[in-house]
Protein backbone atom coordinates (compact mmCIF):
# COMPACT_ATOMS: atom_id res chain seq x y z
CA UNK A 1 25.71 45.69 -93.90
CA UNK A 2 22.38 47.22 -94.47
CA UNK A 3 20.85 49.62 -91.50
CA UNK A 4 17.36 51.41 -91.34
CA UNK A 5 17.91 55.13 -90.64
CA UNK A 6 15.48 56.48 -88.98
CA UNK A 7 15.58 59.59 -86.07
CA UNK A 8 14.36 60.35 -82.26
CA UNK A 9 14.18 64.31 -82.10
CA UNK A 10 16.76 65.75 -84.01
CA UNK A 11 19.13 63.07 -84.27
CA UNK A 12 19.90 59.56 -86.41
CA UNK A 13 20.37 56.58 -85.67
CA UNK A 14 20.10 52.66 -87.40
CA UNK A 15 19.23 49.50 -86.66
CA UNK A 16 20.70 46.43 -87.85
CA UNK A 17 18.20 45.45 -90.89
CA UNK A 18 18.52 41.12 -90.39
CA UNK A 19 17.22 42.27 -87.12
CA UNK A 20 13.74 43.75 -88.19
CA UNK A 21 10.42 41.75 -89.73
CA UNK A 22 8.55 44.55 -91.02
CA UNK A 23 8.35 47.88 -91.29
CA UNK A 24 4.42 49.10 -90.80
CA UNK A 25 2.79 52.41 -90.87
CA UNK A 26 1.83 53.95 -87.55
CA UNK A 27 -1.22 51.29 -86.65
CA UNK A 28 -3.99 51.80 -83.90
CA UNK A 29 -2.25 51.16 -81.35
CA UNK A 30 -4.35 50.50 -78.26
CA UNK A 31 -2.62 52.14 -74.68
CA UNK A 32 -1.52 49.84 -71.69
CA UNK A 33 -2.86 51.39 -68.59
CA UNK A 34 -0.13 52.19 -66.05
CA UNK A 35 2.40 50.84 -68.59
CA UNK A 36 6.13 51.93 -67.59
CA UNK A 37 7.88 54.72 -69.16
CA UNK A 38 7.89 54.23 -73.03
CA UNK A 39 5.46 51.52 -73.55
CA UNK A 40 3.36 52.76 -75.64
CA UNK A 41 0.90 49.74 -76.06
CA UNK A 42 -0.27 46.99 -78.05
CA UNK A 43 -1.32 46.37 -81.64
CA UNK A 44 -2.59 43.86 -83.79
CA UNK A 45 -0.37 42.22 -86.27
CA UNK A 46 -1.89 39.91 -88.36
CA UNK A 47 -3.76 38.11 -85.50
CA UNK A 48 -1.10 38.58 -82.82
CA UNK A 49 -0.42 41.08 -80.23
CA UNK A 50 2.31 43.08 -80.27
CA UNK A 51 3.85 45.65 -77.51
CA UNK A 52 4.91 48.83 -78.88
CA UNK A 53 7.72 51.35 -77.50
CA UNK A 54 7.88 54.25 -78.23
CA UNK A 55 11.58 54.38 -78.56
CA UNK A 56 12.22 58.47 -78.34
CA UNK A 57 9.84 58.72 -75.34
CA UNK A 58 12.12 55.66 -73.73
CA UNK A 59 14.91 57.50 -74.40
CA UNK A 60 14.73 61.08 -75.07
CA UNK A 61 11.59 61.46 -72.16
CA UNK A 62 9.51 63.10 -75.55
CA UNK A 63 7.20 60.78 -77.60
CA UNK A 64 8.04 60.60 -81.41
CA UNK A 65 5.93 63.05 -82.87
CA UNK A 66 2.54 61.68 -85.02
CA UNK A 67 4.52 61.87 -89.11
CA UNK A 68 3.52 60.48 -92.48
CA UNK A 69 7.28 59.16 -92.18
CA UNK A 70 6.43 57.56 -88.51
CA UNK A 71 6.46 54.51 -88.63
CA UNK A 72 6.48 51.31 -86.21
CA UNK A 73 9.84 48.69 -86.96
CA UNK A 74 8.63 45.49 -86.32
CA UNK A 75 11.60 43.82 -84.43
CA UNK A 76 13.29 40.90 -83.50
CA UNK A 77 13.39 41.24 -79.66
CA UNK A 78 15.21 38.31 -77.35
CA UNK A 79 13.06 37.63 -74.51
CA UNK A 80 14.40 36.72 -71.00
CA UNK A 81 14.64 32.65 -72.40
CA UNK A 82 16.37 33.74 -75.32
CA UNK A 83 13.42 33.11 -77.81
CA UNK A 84 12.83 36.40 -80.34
CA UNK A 85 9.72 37.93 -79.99
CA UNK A 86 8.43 40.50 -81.93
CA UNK A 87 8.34 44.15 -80.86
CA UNK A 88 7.29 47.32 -82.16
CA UNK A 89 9.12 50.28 -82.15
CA UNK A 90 7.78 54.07 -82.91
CA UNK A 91 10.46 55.78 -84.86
CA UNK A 92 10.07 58.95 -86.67
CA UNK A 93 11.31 59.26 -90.49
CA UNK A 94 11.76 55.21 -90.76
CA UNK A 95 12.06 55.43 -94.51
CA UNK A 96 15.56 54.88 -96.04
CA UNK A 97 18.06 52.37 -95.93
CA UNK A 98 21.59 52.86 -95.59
CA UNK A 99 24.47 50.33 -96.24
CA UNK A 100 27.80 50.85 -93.81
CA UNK A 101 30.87 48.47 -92.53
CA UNK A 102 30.30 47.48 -89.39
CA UNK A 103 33.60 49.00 -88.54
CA UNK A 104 32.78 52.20 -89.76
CA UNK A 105 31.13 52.58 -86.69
CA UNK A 106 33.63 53.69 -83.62
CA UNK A 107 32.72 54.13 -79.72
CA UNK A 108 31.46 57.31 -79.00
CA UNK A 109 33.61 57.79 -76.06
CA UNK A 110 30.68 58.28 -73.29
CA UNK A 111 29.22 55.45 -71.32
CA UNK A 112 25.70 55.82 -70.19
CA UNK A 113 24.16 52.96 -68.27
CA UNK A 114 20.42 54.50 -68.50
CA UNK A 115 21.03 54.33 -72.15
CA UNK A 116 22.59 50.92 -72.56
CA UNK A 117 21.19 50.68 -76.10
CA UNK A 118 23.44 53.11 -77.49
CA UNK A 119 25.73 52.11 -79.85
CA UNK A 120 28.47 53.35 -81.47
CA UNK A 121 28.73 56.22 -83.78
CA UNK A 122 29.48 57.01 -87.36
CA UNK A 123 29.84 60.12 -89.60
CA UNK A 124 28.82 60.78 -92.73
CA UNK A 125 28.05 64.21 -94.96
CA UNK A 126 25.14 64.69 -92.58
CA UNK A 127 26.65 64.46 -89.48
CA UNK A 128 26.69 61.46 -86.61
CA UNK A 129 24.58 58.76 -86.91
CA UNK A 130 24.10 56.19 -83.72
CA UNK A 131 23.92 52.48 -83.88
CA UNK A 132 21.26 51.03 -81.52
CA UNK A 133 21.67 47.37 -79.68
CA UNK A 134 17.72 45.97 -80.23
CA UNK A 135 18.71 43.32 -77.40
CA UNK A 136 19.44 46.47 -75.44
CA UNK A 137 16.56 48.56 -75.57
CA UNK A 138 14.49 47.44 -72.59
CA UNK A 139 14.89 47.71 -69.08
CA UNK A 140 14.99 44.65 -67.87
CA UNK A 141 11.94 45.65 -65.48
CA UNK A 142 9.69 46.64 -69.15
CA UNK A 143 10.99 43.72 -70.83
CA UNK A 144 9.60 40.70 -67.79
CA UNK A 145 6.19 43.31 -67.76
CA UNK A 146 5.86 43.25 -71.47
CA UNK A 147 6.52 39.17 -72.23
CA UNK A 148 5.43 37.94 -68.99
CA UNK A 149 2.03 39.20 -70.01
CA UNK A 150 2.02 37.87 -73.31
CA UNK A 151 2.93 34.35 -72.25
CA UNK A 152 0.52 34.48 -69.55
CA UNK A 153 -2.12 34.94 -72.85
């Protein structure tokens, strides 16, 4: 299975390749206004608007810091009627691929409900790496705000 590795602070983590459209350099992204924690905004993509996370400040409480390597991964996201949207996600050093077996990948052993997107882990010569759940990522509170806004378009 082929992954994008990419990091949030220090640490690695993937997402499922079939699950992303594009990856894009950092665009303009233009700030939401009393957005909820993470949201970093929306861009332009080829004539539609996209909302951008900014998945390390969502998770880690720190935005991703401003790299030649940051990038935004253009996602597959399932909205609350099951259709796939796409979303943008800020992720620093988003510029290898990496193939692993699924089931190289074992459950880390913690449970964190504030982090639901958080995956299980793998190891490799460089240490752990962190599979993260796309469907997962949002609150359910950011992800009515962020397509319920859109549709209303």
């Amino acid at each position: 299975m082929l992954f994008l590795l990419f990091q949030l602070g220090q640490d690695r983590y993937v997402l499922d390749a079939s699950q992303i459209a594009e990856v894009v350099p950092l665009l303009s992204i233009t700030p939401i206004p009393q957005a909820p924690p993470g949201v970093a905004g929306i861009c332009n993509y080829h004539g539609l608007l996209v909302p951008v996370i900014d998945i390390s400040a969502l998770l880690l409480s720190q935005p991703a810091q401003r790299r030649l390597s940051t990038r935004i991964l253009l996602v597959y996201y399932p909205d609350d009627n099951g259709e796939k949207q796409l979303l943008g996600f800020i992720a620093e050093k988003a510029v290898e691929t990496v193939r692993r077996e699924p089931t190289n990948f074992r459950a880390s052993g913690i449970t964190n409900v504030a982090a639901a997107s958080l995956g299980p882990v793998a190891i490799d010569a460089r240490g752990l790496v962190q599979w993260i759940a796309v469907h997962k990522v949002l609150p359910a509170s950011v992800r009515h705000v962020l397509f319920k806004q859109l549709e209303e378009n």
